[in-house]
PDB file of N, CA and C in Angstrom:
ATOM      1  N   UNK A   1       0.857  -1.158   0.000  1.00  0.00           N
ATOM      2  CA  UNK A   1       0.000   0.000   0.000  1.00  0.00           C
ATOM      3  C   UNK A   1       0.908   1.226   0.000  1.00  0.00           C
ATOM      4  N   UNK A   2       0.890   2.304  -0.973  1.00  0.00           N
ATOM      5  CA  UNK A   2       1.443   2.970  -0.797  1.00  0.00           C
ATOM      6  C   UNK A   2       1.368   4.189  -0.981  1.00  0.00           C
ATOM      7  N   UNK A   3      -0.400   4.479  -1.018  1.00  0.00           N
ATOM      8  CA  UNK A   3      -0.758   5.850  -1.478  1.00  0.00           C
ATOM      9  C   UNK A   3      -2.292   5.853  -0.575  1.00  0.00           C
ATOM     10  N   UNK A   4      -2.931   7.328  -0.386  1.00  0.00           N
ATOM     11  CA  UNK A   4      -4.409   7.173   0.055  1.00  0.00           C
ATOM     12  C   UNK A   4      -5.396   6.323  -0.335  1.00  0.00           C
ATOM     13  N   UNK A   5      -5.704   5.802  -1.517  1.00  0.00           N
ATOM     14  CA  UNK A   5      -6.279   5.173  -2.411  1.00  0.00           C
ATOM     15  C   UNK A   5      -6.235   3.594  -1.850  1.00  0.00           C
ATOM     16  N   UNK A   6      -5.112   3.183  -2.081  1.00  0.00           N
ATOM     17  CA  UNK A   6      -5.195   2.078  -1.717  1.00  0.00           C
ATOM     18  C   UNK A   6      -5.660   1.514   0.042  1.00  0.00           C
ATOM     19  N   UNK A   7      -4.889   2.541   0.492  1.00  0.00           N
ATOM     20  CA  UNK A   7      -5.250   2.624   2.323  1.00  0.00           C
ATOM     21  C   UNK A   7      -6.867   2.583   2.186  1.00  0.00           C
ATOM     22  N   UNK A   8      -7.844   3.313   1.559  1.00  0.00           N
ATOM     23  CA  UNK A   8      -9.014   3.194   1.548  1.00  0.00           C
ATOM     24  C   UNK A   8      -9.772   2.086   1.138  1.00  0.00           C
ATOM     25  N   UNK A   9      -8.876   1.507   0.245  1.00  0.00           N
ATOM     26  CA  UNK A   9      -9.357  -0.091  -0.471  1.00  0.00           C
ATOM     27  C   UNK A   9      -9.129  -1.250   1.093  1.00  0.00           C
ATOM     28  N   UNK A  10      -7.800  -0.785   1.625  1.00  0.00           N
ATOM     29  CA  UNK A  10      -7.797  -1.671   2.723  1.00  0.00           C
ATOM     30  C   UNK A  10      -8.852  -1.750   3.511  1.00  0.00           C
ATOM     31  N   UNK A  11      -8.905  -0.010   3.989  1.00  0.00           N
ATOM     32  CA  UNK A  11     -10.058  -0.455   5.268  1.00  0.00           C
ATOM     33  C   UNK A  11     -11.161  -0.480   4.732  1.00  0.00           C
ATOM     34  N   UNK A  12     -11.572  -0.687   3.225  1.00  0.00           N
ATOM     35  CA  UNK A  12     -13.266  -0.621   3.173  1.00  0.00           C
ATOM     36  C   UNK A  12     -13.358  -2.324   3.524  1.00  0.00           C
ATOM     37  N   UNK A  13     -12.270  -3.046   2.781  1.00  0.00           N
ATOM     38  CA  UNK A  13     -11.888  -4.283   3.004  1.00  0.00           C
ATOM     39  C   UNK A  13     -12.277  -4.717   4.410  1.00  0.00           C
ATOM     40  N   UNK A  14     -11.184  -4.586   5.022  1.00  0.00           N
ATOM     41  CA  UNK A  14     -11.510  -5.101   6.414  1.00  0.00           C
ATOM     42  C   UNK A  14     -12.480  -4.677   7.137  1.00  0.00           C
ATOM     43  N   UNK A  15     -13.249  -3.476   6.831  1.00  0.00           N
ATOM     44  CA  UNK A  15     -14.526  -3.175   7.882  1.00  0.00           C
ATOM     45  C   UNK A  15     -16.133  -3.602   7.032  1.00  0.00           C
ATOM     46  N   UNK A  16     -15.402  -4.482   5.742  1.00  0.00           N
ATOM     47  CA  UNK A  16     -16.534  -4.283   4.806  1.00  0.00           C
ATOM     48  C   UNK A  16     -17.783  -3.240   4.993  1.00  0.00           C
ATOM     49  N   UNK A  17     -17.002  -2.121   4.372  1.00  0.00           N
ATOM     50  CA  UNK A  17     -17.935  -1.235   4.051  1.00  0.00           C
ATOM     51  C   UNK A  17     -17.841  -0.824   2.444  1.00  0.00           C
ATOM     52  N   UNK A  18     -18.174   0.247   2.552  1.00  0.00           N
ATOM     53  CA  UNK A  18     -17.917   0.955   1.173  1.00  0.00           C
ATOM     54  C   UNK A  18     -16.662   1.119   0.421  1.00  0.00           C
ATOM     55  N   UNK A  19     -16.361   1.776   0.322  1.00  0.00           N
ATOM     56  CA  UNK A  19     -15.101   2.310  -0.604  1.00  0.00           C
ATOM     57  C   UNK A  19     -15.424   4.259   0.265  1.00  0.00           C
ATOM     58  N   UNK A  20     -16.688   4.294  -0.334  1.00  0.00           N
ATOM     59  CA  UNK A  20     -16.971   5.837  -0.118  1.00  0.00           C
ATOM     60  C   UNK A  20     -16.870   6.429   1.636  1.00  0.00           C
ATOM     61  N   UNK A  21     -17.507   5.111   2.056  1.00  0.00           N
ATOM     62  CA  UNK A  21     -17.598   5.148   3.747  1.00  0.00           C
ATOM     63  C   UNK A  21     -16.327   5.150   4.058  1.00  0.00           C
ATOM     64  N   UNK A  22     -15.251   3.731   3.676  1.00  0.00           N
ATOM     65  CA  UNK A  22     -14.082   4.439   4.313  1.00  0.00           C
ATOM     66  C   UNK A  22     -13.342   5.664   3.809  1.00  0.00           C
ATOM     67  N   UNK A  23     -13.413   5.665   2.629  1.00  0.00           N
ATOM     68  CA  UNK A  23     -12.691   7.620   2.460  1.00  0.00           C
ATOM     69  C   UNK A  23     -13.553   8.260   3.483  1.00  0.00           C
ATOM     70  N   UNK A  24     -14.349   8.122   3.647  1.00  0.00           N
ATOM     71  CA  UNK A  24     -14.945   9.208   4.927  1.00  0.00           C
ATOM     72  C   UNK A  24     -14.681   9.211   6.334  1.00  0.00           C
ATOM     73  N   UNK A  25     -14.460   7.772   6.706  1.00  0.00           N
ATOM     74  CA  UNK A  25     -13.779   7.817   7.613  1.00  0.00           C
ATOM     75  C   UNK A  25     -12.634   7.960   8.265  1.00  0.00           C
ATOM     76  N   UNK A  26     -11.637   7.671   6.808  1.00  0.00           N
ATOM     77  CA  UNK A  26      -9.980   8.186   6.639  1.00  0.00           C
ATOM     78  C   UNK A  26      -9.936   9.237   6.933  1.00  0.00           C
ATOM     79  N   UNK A  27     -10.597  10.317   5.901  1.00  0.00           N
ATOM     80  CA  UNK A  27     -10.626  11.951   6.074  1.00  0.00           C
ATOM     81  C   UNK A  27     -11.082  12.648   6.946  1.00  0.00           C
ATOM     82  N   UNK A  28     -11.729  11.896   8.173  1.00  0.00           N
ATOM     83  CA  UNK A  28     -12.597  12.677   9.138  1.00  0.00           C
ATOM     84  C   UNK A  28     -11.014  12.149  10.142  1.00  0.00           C
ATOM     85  N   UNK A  29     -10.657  11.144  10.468  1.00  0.00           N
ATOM     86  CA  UNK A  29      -9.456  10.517  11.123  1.00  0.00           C
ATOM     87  C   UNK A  29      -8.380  11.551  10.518  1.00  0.00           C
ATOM     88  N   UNK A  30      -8.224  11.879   9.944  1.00  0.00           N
ATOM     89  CA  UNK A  30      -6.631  12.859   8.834  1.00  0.00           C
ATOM     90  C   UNK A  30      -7.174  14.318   9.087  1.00  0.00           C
ATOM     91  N   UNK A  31      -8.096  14.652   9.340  1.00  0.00           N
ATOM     92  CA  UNK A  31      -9.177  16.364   9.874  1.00  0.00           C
ATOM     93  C   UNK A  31      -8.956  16.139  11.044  1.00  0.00           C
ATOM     94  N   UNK A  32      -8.746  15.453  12.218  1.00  0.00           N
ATOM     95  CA  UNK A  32      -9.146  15.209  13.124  1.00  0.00           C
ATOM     96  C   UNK A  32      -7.613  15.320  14.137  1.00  0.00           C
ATOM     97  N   UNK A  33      -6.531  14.522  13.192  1.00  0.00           N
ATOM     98  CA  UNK A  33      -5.622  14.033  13.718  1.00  0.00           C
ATOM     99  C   UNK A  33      -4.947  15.986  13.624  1.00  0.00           C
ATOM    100  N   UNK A  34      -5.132  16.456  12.112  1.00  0.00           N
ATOM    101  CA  UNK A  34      -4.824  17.910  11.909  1.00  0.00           C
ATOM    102  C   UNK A  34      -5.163  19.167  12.409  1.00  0.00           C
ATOM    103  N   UNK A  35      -6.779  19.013  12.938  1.00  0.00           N
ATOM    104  CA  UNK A  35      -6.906  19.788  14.258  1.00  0.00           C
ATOM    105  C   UNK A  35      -6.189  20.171  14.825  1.00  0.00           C
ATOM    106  N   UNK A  36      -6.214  18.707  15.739  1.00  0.00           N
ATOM    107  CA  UNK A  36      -5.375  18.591  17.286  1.00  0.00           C
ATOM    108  C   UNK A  36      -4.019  19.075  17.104  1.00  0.00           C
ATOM    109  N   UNK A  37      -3.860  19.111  15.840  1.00  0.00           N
ATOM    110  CA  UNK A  37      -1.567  19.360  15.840  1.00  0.00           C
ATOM    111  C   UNK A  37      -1.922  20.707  15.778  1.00  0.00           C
ATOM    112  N   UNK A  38      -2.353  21.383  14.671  1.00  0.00           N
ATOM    113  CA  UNK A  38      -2.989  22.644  14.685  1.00  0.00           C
ATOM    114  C   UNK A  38      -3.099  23.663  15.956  1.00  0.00           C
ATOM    115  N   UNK A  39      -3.756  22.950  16.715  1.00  0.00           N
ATOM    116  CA  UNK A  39      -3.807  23.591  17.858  1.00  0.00           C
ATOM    117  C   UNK A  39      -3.056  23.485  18.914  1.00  0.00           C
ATOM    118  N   UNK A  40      -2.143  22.463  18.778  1.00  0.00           N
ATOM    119  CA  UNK A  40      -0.748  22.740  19.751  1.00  0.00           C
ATOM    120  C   UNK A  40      -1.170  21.443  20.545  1.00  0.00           C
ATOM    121  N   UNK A  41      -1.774  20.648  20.533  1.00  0.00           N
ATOM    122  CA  UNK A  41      -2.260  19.344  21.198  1.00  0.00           C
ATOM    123  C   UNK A  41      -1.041  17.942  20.472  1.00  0.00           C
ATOM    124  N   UNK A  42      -1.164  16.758  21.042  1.00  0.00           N
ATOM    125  CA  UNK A  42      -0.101  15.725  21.026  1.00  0.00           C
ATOM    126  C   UNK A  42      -1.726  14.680  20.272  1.00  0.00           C
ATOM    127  N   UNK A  43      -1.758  13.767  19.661  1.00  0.00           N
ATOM    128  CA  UNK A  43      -2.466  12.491  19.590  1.00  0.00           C
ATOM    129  C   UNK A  43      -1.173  11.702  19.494  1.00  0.00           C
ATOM    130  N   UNK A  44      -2.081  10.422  20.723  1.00  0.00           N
ATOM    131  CA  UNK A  44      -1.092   9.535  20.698  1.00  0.00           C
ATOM    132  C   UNK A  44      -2.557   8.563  20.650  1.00  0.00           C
ATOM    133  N   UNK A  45      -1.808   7.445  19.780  1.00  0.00           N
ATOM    134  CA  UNK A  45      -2.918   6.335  19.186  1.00  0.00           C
ATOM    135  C   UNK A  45      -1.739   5.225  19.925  1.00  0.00           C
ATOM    136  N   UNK A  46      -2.561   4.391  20.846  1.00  0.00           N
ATOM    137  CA  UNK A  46      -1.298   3.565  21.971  1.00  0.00           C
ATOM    138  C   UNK A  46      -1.671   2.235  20.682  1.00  0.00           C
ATOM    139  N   UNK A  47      -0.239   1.886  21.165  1.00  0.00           N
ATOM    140  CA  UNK A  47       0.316   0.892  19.932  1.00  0.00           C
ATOM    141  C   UNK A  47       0.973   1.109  18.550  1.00  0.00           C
ATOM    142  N   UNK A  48       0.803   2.521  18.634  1.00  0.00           N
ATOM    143  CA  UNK A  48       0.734   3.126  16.850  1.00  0.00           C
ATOM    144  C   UNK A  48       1.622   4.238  17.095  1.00  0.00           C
ATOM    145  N   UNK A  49       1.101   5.197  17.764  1.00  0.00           N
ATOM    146  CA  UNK A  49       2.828   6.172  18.234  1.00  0.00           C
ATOM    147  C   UNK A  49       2.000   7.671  18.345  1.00  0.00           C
ATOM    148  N   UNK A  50       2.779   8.408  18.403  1.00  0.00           N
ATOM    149  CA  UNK A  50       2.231   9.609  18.821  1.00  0.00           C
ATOM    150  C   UNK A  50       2.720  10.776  17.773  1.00  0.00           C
ATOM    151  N   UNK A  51       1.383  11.318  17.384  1.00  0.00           N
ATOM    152  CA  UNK A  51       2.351  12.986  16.566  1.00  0.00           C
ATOM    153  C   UNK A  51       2.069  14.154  17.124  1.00  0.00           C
ATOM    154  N   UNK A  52       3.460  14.961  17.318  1.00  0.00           N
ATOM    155  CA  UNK A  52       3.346  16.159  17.894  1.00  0.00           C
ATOM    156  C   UNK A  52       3.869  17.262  16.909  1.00  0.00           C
ATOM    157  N   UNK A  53       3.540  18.836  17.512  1.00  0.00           N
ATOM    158  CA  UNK A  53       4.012  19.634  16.777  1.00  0.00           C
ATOM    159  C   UNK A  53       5.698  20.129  17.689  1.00  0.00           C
ATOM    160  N   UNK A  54       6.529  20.337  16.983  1.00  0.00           N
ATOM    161  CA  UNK A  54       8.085  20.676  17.303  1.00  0.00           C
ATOM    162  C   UNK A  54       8.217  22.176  17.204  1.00  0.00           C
ATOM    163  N   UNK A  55       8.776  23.102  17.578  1.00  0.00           N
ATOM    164  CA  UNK A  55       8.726  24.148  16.742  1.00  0.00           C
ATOM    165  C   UNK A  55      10.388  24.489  16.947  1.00  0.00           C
ATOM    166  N   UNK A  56      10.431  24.951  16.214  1.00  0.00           N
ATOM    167  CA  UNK A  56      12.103  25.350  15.348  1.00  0.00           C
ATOM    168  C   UNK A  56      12.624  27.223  15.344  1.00  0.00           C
ATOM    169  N   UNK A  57      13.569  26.817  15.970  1.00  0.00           N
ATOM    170  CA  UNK A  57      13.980  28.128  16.205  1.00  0.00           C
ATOM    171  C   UNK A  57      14.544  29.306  14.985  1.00  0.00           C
ATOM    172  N   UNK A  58      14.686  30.113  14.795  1.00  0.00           N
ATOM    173  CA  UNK A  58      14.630  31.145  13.906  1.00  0.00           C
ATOM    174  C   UNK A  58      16.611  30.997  14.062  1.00  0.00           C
ATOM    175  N   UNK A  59      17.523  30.726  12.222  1.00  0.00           N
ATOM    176  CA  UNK A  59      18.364  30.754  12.248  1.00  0.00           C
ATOM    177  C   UNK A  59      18.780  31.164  11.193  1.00  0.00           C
ATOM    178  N   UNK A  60      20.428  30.640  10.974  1.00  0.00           N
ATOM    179  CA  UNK A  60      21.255  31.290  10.273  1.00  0.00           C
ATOM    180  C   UNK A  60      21.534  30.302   8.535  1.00  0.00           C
ATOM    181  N   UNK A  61      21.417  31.008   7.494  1.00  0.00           N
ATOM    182  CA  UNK A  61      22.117  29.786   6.782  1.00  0.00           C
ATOM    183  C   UNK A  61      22.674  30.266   5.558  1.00  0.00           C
ATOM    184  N   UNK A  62      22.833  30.252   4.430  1.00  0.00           N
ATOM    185  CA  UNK A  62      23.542  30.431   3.619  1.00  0.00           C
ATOM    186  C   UNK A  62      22.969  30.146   2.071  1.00  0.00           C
ATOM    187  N   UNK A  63      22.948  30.925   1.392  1.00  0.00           N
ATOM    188  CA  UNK A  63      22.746  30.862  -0.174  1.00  0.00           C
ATOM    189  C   UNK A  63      23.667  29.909  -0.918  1.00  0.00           C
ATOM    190  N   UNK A  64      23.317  28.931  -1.063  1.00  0.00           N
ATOM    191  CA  UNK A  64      24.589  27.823  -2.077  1.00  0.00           C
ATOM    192  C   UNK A  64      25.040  28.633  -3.351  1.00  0.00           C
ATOM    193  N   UNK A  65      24.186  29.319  -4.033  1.00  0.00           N
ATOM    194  CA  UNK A  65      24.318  30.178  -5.315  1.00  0.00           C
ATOM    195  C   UNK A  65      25.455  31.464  -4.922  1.00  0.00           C
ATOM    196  N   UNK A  66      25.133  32.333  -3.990  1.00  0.00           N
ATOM    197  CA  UNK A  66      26.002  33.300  -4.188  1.00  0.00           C
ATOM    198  C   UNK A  66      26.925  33.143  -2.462  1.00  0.00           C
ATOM    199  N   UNK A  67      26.725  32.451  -1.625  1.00  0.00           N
ATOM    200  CA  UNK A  67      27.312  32.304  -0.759  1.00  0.00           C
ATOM    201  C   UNK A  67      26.842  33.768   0.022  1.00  0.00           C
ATOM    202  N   UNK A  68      25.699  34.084   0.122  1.00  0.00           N
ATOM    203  CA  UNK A  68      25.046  35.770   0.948  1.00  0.00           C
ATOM    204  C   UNK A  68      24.351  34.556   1.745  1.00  0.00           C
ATOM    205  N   UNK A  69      24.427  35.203   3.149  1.00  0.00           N
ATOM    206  CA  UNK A  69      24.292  34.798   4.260  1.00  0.00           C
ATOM    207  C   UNK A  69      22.548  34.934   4.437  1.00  0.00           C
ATOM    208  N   UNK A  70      21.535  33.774   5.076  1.00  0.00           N
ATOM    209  CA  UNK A  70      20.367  34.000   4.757  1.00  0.00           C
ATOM    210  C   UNK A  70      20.005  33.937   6.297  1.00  0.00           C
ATOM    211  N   UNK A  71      18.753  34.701   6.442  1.00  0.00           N
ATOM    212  CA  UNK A  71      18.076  33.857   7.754  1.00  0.00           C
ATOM    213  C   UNK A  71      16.872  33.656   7.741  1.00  0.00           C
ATOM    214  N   UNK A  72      16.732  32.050   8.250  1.00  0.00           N
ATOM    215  CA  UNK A  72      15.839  31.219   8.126  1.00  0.00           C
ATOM    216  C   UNK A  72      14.545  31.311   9.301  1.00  0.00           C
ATOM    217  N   UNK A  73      13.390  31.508   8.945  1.00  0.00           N
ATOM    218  CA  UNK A  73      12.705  31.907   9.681  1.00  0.00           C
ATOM    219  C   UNK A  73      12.233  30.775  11.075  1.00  0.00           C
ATOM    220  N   UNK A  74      11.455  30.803  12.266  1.00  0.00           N
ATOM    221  CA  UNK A  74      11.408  30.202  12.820  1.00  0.00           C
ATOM    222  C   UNK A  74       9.653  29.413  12.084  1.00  0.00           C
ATOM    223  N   UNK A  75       9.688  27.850  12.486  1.00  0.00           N
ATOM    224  CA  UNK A  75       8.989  27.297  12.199  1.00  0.00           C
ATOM    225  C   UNK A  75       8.336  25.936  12.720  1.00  0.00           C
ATOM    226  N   UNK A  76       7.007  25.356  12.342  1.00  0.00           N
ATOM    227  CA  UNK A  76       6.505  24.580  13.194  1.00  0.00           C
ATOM    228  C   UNK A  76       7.070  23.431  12.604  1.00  0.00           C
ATOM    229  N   UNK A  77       7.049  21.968  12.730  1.00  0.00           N
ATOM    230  CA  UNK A  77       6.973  20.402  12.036  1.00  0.00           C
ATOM    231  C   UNK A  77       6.334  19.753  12.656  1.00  0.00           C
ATOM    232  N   UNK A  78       6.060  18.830  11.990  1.00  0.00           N
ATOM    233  CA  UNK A  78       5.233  18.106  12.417  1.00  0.00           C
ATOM    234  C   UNK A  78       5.750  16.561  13.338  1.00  0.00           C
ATOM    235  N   UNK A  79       5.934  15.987  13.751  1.00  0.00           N
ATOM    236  CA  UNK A  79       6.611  14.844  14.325  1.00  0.00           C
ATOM    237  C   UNK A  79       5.800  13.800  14.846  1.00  0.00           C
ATOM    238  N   UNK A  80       6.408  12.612  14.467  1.00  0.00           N
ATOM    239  CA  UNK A  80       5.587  11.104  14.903  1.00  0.00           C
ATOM    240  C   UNK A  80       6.729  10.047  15.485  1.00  0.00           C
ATOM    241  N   UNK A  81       6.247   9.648  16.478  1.00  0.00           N
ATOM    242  CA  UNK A  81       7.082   8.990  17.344  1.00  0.00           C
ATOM    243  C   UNK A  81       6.424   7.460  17.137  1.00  0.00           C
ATOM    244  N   UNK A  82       7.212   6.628  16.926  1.00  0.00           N
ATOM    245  CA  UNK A  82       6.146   5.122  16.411  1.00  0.00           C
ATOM    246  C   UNK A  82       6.457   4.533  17.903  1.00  0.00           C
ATOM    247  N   UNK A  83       4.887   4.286  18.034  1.00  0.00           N
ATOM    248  CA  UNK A  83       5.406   3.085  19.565  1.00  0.00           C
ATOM    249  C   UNK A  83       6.273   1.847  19.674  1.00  0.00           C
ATOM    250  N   UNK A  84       5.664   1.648  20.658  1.00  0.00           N
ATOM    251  CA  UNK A  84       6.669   0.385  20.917  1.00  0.00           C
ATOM    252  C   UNK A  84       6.209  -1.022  19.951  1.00  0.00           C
ATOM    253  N   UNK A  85       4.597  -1.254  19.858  1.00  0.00           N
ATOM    254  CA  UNK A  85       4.080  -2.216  19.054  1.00  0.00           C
ATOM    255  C   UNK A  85       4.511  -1.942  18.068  1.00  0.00           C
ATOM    256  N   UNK A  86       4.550  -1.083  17.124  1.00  0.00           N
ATOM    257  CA  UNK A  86       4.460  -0.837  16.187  1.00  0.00           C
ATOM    258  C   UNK A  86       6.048  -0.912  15.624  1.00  0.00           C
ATOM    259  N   UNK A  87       7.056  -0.408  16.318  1.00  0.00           N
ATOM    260  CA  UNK A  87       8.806  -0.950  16.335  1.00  0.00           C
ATOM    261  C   UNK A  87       8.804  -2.229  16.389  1.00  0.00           C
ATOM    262  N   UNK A  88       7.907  -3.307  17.148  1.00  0.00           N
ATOM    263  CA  UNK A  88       7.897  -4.512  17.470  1.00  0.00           C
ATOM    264  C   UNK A  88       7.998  -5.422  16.108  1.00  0.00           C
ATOM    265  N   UNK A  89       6.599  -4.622  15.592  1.00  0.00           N
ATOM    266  CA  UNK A  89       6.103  -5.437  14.293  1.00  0.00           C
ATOM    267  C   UNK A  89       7.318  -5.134  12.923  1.00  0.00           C
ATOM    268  N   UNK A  90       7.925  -3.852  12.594  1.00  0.00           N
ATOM    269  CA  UNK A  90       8.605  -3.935  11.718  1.00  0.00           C
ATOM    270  C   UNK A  90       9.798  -4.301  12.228  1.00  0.00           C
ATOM    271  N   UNK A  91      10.069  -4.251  13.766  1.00  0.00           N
ATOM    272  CA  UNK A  91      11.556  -5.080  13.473  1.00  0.00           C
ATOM    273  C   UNK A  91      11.480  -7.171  13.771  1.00  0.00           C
ATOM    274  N   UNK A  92      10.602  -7.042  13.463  1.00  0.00           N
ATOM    275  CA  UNK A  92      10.447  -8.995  13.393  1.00  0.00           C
ATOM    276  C   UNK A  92      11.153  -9.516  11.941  1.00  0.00           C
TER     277      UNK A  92
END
């Protein structure tokens, strides 16, 4: 699986539902999860891992083209920490 599309084929699969039902339920789960980061909140899904927002300090860096000194503004990312199940399963 390696795109939205197919993730939706999975879970209509396994919850036998729709196709349409699970895109709806993907996208309300992906709205939901984007909220919470949005607003400065952590989701942690136990077994699965946790995403938080990081924020990044305002720095120094450099033009590769003319070598003029740049500064880089300060900024948010996004971050996901995979649990412990979930380390379990891909390192078997």
């Amino acid at each position: 699986m390696t795109n939205k599309a197919e993730l939706i084929d999975v879970v209509a699969e396994a919850t036998e539902s729709s196709k349409a039902a699970a895109g709806a339920a993907l996208d309300a789960v992906i709205d939901a999860i984007s909220q919470a980061l949005k607003n400065g909140e952590e989701v942690r899904l136990v077994g699965f891992g946790t995403f938080s927002v990081k924020e990044r300090a305002e720095g120094k860096g450099r033009n590769p083209a003319t070598g003029e000194e740049i500064k880089i503004p300060a900024s948010k990312s996004v971050r996901f920490k995979p649990g412990a199940q979930l380390k379990t399963l891909i390192n078997k």
